[in-house]
Protein backbone atom coordinates (compact mmCIF):
# COMPACT_ATOMS: atom_id res chain seq x y z
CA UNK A 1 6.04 15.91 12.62
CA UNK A 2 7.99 12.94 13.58
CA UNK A 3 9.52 9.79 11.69
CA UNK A 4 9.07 6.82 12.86
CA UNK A 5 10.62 4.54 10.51
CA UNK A 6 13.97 2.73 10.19
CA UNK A 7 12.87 0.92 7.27
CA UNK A 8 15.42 0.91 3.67
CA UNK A 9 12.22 0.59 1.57
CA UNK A 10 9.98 3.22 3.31
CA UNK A 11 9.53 5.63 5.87
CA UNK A 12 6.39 6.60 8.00
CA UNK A 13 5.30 9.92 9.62
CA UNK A 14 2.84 11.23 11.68
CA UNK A 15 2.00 14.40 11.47
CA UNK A 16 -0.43 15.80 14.58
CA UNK A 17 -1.24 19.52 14.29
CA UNK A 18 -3.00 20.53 17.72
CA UNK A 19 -6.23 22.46 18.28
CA UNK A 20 -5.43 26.07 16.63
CA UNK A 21 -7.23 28.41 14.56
CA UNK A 22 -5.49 27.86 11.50
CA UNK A 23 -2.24 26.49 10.09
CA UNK A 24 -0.07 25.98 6.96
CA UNK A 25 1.95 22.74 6.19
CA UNK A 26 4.21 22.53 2.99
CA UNK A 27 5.09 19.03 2.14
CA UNK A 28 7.82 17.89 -0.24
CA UNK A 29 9.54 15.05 -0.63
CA UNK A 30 12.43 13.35 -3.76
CA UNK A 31 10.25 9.66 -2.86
CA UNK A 32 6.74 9.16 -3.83
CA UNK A 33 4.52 10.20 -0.97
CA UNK A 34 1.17 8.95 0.28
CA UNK A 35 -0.82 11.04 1.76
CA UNK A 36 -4.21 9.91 4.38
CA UNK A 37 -5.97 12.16 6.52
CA UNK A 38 -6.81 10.51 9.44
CA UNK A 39 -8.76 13.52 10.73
CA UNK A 40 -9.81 16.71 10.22
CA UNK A 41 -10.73 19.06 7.54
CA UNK A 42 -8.44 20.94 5.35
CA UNK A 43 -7.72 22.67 2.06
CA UNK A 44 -4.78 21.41 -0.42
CA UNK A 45 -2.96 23.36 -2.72
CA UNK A 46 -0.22 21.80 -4.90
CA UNK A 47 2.11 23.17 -7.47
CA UNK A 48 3.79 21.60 -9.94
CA UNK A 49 0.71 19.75 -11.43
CA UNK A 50 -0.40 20.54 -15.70
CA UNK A 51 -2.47 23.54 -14.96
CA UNK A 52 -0.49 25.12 -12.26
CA UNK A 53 -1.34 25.44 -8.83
CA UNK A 54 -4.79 23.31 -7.77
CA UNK A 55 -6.74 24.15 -4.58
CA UNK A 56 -9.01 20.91 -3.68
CA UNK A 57 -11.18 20.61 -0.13
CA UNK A 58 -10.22 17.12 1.78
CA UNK A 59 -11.77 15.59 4.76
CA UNK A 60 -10.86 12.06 6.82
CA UNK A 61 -10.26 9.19 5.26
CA UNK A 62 -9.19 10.97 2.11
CA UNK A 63 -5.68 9.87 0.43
CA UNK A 64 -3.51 11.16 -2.69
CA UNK A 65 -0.23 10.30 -4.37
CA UNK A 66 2.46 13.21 -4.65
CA UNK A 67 5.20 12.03 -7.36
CA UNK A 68 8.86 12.99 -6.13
CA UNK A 69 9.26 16.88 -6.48
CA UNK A 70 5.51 18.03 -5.97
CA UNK A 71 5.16 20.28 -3.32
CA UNK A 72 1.54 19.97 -1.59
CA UNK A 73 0.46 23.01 0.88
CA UNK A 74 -2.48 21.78 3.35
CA UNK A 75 -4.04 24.72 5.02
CA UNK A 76 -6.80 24.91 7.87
CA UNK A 77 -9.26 26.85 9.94
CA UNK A 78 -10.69 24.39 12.20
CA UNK A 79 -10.65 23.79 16.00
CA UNK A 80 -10.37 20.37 15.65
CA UNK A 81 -7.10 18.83 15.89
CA UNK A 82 -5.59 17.47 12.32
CA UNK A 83 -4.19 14.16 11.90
CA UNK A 84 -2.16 12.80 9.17
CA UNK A 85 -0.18 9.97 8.40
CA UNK A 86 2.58 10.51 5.01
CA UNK A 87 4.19 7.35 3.61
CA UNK A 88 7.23 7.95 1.93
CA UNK A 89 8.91 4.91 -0.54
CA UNK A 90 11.02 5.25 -3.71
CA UNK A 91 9.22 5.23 -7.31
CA UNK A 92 10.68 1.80 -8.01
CA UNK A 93 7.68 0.49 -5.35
CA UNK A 94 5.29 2.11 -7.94
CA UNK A 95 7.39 0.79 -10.85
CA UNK A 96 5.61 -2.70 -11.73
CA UNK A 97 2.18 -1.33 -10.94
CA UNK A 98 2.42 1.87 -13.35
CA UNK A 99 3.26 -0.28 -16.11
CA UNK A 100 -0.14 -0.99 -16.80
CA UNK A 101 -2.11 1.01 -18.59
CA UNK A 102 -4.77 1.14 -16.10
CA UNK A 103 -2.26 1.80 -13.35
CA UNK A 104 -0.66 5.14 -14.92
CA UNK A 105 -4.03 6.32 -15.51
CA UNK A 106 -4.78 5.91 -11.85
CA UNK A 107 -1.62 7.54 -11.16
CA UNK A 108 -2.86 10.77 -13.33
CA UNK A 109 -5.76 10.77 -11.43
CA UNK A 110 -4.56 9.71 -7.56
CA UNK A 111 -2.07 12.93 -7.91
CA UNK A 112 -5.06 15.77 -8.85
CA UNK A 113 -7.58 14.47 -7.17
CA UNK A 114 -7.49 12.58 -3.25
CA UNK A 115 -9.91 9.39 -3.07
CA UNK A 116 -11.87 8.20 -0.05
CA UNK A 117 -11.19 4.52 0.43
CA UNK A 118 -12.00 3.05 3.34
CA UNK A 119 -9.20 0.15 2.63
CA UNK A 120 -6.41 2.93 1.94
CA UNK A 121 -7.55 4.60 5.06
CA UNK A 122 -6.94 0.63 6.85
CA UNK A 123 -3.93 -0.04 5.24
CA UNK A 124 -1.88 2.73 5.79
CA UNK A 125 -2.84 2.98 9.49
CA UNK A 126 -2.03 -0.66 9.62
CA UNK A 127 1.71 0.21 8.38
CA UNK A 128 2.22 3.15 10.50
CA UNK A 129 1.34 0.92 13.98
CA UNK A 130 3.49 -1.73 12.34
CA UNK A 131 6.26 0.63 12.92
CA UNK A 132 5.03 1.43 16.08
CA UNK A 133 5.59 -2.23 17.01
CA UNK A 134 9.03 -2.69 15.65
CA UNK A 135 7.52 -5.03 13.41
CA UNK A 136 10.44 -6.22 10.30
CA UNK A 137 10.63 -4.62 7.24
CA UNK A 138 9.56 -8.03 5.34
CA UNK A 139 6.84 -8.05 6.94
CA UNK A 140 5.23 -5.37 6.30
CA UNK A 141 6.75 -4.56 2.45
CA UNK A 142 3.80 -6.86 1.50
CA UNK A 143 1.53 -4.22 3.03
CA UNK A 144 3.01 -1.70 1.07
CA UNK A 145 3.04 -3.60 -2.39
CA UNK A 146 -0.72 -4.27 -1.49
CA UNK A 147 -1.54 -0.02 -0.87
CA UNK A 148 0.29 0.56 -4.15
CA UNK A 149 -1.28 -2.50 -5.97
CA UNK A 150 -4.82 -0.98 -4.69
CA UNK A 151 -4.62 2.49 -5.09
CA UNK A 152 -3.18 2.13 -8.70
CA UNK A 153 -4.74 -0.73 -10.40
CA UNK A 154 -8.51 -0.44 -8.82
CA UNK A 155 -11.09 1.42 -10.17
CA UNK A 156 -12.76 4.43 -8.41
CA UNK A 157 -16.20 2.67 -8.37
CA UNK A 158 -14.24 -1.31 -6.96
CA UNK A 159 -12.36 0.57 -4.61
CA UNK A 160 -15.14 2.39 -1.87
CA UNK A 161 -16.53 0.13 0.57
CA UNK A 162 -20.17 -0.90 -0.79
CA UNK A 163 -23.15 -2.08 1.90
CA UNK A 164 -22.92 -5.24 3.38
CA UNK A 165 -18.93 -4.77 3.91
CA UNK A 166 -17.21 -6.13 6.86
CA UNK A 167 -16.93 -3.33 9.53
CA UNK A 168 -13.07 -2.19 9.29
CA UNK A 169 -12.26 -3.68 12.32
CA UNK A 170 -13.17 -7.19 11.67
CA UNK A 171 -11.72 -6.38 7.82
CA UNK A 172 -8.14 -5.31 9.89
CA UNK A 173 -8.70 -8.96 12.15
CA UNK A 174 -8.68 -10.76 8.45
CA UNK A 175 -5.54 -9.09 6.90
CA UNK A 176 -3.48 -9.65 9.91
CA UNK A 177 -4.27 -13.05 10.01
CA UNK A 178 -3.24 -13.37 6.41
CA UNK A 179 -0.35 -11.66 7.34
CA UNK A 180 0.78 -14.04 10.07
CA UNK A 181 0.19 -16.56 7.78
CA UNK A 182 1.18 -16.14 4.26
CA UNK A 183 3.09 -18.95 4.78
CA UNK A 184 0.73 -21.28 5.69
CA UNK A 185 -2.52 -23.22 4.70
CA UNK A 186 -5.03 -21.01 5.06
CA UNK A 187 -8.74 -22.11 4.84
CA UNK A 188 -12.08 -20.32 4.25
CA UNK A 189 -13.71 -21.43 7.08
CA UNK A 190 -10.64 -20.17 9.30
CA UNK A 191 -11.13 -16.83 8.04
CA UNK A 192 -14.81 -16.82 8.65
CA UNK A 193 -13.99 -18.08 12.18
CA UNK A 194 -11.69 -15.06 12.88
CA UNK A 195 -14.27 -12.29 11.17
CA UNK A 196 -16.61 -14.26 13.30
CA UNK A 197 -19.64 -14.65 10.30
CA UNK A 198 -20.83 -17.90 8.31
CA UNK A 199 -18.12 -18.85 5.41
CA UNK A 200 -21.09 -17.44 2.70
CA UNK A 201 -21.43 -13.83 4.42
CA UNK A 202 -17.89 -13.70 4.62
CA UNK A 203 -17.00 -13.91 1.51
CA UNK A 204 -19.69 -11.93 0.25
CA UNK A 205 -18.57 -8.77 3.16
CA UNK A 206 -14.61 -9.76 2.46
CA UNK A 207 -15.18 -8.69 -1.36
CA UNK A 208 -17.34 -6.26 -0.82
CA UNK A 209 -14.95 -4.41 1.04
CA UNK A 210 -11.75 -5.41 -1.09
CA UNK A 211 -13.15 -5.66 -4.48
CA UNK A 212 -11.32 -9.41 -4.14
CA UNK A 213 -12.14 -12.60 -3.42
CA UNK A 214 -10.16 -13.93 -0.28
CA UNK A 215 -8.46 -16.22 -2.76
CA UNK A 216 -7.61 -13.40 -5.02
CA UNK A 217 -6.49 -11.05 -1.99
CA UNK A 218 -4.30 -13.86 0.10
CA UNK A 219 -2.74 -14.61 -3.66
CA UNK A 220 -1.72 -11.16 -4.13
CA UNK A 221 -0.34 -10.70 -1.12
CA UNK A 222 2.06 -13.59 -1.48
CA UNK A 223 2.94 -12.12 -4.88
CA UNK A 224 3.95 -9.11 -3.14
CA UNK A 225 6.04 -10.80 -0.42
CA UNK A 226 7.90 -12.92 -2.65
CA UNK A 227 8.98 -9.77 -5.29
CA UNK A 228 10.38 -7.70 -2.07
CA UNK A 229 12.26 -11.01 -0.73
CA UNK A 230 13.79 -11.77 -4.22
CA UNK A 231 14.50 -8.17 -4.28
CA UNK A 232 15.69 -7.86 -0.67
CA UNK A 233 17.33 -11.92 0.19
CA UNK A 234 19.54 -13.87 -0.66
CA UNK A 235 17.01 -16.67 0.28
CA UNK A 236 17.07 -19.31 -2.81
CA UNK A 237 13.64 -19.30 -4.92
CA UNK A 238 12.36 -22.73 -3.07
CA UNK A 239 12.98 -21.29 0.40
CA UNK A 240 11.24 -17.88 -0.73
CA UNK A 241 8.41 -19.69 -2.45
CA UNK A 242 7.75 -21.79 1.31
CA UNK A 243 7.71 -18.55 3.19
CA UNK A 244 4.60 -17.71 0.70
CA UNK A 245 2.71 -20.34 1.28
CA UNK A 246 3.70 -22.49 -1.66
CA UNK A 247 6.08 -25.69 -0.22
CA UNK A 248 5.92 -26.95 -4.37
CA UNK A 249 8.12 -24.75 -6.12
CA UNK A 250 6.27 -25.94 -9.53
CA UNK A 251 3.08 -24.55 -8.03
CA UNK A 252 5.42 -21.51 -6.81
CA UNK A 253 6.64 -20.69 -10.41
CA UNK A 254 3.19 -20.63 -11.75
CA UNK A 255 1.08 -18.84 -9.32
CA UNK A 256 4.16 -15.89 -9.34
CA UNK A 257 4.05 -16.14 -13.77
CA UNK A 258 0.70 -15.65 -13.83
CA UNK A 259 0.84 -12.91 -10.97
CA UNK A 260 3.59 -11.07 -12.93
CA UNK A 261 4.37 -12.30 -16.01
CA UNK A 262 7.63 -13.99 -15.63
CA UNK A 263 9.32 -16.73 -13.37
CA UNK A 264 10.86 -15.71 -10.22
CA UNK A 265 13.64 -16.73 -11.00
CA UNK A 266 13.72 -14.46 -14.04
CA UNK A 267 12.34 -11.33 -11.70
CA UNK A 268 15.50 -11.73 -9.41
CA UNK A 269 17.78 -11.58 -12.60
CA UNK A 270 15.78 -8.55 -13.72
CA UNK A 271 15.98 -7.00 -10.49
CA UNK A 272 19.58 -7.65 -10.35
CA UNK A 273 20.58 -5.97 -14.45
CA UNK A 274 18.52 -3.19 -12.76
CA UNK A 275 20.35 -2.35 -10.01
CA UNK A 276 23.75 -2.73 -12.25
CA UNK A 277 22.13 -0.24 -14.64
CA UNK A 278 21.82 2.17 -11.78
CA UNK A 279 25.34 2.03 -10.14
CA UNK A 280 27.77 4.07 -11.18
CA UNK A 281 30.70 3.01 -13.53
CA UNK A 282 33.19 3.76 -10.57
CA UNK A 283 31.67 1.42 -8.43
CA UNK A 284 31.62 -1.24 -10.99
């Protein structure tokens, strides 16, 4: 097992376990840990869930939440090497999404039971090469905010990737180029160009695959950059707002309301009574 990440807001290992008979890995963490098998097959046993200790069978692709303190045990007895990638981030990341009703119930179920989800599986491979890369933490917090965001507020049955999806290498082509430019005009037919389909079968693959429109999926994902730089900057609201992809702060204000229920100005003074709240009184 090795770290790869200097990033403040979360950390990335991979964890390769050679060809052996059998092996034991205990993993424990104080952050909230996601957990993908990118291959291999394997047993799980975790303490510290309601009923005690829970034994479950996982395969590749499959993916689970641990909360901070839960200590998971993967065991195997395969000849086939086992690889797995762990993100690690603080439960404030899981904070705004766990609010909702829908979103602790998820939680519940996304620590007793791993999910196969094709996009989980994407996503988190996509942040662990980011790191590989040297990419910047802003760059790829949005990433992050987008895994949490999926795994907690999706249903089981929006989440797996239905027939007639994009393959998940032309889906990966699409949400880099979002990536690159959040901060731009970005047009249907230019993502149907770079997924290399007609602008109708795109869509109809791109939500298949997401369970979002490409509207719904580049607005969320400028959401999620702007909370981490009003968290993270000292950028003012109108610069922040043209780094998302919205030069009119008006239109700025209401696309981020809508998205989260307040202004962001408002979200960087409730970040900010937060963090007081958690200092000390010495350091006051």
């Amino acid at each position: 097992m090795h770290p790869l990440s200097k990033w403040k807001s979360l950390s990335v290992e991979h964890i390769l376990v050679p060809e052996q008979k059998g092996g034991r890995l205990q993993l424990v963490s104080d952050r909230f840990g996601i957990t993908l098998i990118n291959q291999g097959r394997l047993r799980m046993e975790r303490d510290g869930v309601e009923h005690g200790t829970q034994a479950v069978d996982i395969t590749d692709g499959a993916a689970w939440l641990s909360p901070p303190g839960q200590t998971s045990v993967l065991l195997w007895h395969s000849l086939q090497p086992v690889e797995i990638t762990r993100i690690l981030l603080s439960s404030a990341i899981f904070a705004h999404f766990a609010g909702h009703g829908l979103g602790r119930r998820r939680m519940q179920a996304l620590q007793k039971t791993p999910q196969q989800d094709p996009l989980v599986a994407l996503l988190a491979t996509n942040l662990a090469r980011a790191q590989d890369m040297g990419a910047e933490e802003a760059c790829v917090a949005t990433l992050m905010q987008f895994l949490a965001s999926h795994m907690l507020l999706q249903q089981p049955s929006e989440s797996a990737v239905s027939v007639g999806a994009l393959s998940l290498h032309r889906l990966a082509t699409v949400i880099s180029y979002f990536q690159e430019h959040l901060a731009d005009s970005v047009a249907l037919e230019d993502l149907a160009r770079v997924a290399k389909l007609s602008r109708f079968h795109f869509i109809r693959a791109f939500t298949a695959s997401t369970g979002k429109t490409p509207h719904q999926f580049l607005t969320r994902l400028r959401t999620d950059r702007a909370r981490w730089l009003l968290e993270h900057s000292d950028d003012s609201v109108a610069s922040i707002g043209q780094k998302c992809g919205y030069p009119n702060p008006k239109h700025f204000a209401t696309a981020f309301r809508r998205d989260v229920g307040c202004s962001p100005s408002q979200y960087r003074q409730q970040t900010l009574q937060r963090l007081l709240r958690r200092r000390p009184t010495g350091d006051q």
